[in-house]
N, C-alpha and C. Protein backbone atom coordinates (compact mmCIF):
# COMPACT_ATOMS: atom_id res chain seq x y z
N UNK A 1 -14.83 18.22 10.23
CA UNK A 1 -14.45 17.89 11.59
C UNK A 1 -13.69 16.57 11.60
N UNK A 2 -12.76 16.80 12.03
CA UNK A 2 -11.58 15.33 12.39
C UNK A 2 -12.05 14.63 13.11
N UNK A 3 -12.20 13.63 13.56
CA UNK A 3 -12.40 12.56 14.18
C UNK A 3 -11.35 11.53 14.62
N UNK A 4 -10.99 11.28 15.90
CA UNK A 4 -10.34 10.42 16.08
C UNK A 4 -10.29 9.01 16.77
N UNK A 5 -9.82 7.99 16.12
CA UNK A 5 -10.35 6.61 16.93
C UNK A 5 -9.42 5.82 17.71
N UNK A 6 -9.62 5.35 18.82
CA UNK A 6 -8.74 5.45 19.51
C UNK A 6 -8.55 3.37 19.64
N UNK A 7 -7.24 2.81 18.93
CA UNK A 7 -7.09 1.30 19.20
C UNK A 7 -6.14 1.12 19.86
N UNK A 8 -7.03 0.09 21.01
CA UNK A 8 -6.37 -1.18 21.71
C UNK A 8 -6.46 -2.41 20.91
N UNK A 9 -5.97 -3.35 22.32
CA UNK A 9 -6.07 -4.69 22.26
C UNK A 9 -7.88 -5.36 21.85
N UNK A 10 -8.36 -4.27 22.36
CA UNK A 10 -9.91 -4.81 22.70
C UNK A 10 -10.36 -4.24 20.83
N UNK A 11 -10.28 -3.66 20.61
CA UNK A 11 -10.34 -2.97 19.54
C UNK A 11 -10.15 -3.49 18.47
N UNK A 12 -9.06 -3.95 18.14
CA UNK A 12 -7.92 -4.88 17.34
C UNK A 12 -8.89 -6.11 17.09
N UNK A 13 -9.09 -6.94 18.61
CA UNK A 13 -9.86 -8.06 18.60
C UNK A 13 -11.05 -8.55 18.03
N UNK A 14 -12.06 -6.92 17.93
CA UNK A 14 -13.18 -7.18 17.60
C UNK A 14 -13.20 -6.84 15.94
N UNK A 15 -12.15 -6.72 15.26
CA UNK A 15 -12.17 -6.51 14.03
C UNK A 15 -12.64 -7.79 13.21
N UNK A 16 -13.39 -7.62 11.88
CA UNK A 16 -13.39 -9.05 11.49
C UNK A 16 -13.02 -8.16 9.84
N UNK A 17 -12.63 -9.08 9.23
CA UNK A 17 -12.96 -9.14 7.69
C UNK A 17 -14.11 -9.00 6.65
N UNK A 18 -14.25 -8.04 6.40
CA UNK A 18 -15.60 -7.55 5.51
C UNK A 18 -15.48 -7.91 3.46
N UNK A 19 -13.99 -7.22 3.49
CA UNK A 19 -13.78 -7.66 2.24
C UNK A 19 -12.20 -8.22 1.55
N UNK A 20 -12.19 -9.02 0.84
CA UNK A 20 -10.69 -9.34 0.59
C UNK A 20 -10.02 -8.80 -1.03
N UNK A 21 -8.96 -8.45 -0.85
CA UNK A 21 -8.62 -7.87 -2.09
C UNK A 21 -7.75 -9.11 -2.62
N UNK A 22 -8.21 -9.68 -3.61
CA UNK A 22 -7.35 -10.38 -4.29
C UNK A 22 -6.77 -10.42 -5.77
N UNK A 23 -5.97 -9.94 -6.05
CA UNK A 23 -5.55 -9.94 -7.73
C UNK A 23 -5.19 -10.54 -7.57
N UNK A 24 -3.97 -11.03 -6.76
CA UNK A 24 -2.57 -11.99 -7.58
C UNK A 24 -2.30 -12.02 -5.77
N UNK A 25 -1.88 -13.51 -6.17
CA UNK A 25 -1.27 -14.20 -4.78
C UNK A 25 0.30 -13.53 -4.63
N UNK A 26 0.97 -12.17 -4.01
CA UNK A 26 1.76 -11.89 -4.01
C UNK A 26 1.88 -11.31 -2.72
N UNK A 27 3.75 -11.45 -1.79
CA UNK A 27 3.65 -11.21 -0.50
C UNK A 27 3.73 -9.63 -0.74
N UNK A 28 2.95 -9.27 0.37
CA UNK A 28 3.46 -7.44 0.40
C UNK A 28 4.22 -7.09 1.46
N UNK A 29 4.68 -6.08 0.65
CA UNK A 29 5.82 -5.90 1.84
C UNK A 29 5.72 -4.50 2.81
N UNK A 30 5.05 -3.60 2.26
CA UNK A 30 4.36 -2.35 2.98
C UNK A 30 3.26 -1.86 2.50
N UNK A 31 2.25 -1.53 2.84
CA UNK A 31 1.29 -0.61 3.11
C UNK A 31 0.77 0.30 3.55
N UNK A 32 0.02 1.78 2.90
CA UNK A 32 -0.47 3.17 3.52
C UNK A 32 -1.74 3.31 2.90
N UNK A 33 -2.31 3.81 3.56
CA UNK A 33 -3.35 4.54 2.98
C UNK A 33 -3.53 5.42 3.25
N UNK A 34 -4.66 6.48 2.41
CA UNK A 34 -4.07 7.86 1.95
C UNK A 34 -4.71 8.55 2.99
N UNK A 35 -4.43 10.07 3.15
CA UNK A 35 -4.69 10.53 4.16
C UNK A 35 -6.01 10.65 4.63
N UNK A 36 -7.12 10.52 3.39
CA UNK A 36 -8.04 10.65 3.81
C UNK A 36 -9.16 9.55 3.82
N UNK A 37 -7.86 8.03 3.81
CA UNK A 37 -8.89 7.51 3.96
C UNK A 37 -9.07 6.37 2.58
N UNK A 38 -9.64 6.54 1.66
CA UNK A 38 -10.42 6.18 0.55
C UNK A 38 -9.24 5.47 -0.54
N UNK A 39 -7.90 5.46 -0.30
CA UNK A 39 -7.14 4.88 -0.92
C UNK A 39 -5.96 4.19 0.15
N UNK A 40 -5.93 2.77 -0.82
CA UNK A 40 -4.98 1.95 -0.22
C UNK A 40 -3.75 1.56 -1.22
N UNK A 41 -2.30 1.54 -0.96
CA UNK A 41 -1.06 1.48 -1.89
C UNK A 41 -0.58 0.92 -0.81
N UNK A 42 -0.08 -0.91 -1.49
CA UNK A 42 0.93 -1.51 -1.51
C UNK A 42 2.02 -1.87 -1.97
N UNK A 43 3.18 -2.07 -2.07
CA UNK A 43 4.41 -2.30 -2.65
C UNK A 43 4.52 -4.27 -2.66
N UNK A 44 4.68 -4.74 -3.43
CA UNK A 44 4.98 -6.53 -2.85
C UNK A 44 6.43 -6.71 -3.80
N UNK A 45 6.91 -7.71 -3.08
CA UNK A 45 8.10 -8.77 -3.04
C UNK A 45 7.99 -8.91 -4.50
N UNK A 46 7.15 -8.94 -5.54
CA UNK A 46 7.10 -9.09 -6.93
C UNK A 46 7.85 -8.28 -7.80
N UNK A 47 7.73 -6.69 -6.77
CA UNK A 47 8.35 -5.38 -7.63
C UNK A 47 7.29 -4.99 -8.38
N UNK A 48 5.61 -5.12 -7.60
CA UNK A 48 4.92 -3.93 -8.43
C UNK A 48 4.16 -3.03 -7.26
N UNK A 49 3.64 -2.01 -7.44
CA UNK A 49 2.95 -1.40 -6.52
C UNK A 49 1.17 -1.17 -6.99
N UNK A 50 0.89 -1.73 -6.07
CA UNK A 50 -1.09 -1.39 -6.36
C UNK A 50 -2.05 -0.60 -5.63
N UNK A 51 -2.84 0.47 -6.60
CA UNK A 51 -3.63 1.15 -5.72
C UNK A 51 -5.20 0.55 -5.39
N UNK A 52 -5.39 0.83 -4.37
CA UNK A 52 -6.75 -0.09 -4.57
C UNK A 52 -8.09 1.81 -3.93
N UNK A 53 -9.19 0.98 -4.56
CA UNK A 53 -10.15 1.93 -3.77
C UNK A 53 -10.59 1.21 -2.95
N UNK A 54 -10.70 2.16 -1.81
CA UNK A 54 -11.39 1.41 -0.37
C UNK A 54 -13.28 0.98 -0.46
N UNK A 55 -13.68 2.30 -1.47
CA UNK A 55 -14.77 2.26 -1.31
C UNK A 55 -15.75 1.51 -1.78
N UNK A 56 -14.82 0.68 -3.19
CA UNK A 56 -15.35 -0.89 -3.81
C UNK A 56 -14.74 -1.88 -3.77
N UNK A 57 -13.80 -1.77 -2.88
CA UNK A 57 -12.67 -2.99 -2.79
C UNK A 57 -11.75 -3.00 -4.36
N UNK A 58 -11.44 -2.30 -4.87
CA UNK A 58 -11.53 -2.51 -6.34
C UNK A 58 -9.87 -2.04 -6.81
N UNK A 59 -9.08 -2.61 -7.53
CA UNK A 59 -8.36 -2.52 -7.74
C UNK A 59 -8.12 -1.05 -9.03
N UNK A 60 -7.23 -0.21 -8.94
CA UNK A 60 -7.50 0.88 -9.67
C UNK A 60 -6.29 1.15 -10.51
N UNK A 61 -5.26 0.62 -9.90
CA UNK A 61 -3.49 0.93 -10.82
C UNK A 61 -2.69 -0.03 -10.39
N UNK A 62 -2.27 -0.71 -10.95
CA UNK A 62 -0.72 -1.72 -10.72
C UNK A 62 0.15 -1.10 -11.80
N UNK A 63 1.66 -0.66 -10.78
CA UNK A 63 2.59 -0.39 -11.60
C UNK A 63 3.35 -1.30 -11.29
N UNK A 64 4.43 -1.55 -11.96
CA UNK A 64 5.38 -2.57 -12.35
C UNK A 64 6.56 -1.66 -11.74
N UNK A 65 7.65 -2.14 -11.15
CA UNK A 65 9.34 -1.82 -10.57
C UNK A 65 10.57 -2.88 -10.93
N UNK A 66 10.22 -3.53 -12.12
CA UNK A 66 11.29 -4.41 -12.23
C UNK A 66 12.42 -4.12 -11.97
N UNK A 67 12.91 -3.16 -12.66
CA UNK A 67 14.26 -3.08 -12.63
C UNK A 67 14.93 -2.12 -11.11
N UNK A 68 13.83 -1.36 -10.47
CA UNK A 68 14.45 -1.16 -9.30
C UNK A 68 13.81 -1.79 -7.98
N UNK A 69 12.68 -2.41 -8.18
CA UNK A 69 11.73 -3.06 -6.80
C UNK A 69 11.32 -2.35 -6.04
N UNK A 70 10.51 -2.57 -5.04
CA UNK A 70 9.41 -1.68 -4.35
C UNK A 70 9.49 -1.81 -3.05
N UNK A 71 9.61 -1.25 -2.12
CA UNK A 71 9.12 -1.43 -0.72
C UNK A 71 8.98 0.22 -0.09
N UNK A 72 8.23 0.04 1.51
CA UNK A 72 8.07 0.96 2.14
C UNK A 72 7.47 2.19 1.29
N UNK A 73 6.27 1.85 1.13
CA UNK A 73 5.24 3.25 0.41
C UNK A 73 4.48 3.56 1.64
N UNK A 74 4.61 4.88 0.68
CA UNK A 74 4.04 6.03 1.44
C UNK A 74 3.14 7.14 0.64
N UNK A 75 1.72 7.26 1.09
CA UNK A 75 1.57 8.58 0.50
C UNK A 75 2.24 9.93 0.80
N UNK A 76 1.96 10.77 0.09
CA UNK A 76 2.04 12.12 0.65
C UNK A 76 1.02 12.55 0.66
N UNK A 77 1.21 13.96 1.03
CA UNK A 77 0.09 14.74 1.82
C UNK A 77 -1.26 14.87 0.79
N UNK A 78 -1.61 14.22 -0.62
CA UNK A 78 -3.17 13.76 -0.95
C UNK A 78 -2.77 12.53 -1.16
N UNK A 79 -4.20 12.31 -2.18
CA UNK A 79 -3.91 10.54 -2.25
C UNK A 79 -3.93 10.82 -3.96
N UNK A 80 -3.34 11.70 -4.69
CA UNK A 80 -2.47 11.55 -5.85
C UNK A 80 -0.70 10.88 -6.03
N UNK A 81 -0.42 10.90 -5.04
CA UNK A 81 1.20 10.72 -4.93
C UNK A 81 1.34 9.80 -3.81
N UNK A 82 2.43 9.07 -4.39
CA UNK A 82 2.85 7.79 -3.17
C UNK A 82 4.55 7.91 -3.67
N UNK A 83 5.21 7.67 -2.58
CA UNK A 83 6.94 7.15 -2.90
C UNK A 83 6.88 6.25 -2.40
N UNK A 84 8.08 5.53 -2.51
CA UNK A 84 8.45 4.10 -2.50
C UNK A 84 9.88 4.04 -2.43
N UNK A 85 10.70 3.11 -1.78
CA UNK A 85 11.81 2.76 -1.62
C UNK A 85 12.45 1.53 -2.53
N UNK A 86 13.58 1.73 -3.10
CA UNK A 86 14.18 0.51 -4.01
C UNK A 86 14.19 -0.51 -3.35
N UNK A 87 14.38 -2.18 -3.45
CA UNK A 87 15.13 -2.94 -3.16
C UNK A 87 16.39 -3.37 -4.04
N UNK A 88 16.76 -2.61 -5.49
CA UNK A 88 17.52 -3.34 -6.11
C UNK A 88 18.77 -2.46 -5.58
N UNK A 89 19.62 -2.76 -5.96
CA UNK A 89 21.09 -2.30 -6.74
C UNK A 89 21.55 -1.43 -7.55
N UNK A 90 21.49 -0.57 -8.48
CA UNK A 90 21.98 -0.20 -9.86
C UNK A 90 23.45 0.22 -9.92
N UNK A 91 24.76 -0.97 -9.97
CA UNK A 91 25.93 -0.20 -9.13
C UNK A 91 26.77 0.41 -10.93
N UNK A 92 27.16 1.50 -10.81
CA UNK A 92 28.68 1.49 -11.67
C UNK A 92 29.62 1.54 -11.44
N UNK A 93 30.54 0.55 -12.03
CA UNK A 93 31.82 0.36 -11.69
C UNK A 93 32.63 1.45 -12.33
N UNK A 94 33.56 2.21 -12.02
CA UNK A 94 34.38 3.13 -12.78
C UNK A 94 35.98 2.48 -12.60
């Protein structure tokens, strides 16, 4: 059975902080979590992307994007698969 929760302002407000994820002091630049919940994927300004589990706070995969950079992730429809958008360049000149 689906469940749905419904946020306001009032809602928003009464949120507090339970747990903090910290690996690495890095800005992020998008975040999703997966459809059902139990997984969180960020992209940061560094050019890596990290999955975290919701259910231990716990960090589970950092991939690396050097050479093309990371932003705007997204899962898809489970929480095996995420895309991601470049920030780099890769031009050829002809």
């Amino acid at each position: 059975m689906k469940q749905t929760a419904i946020i306001n302002d009032e809602t928003v407000r009464r949120l507090v902080v339970t747990k903090r994820l910290k690996e690495k002091e890095e800005s992020i630049n998008s975040l999703d979590f997966s459809p059902d919940g139990l997984v969180l994927a960020t992209a940061s300004d560094e050019d890596s992307i990290n999955i975290y589990s919701i259910n231990n706070a716990s960090l589970k995969l950092q991939v690396n994007s050097k050479k093309y950079g990371c932003e705007l992730i997204r899962f898809l429809r489970s929480s095996d698969y995420v895309l991601h958008g470049s920030t780099k360049i890769d031009c050829m000149h002809f």
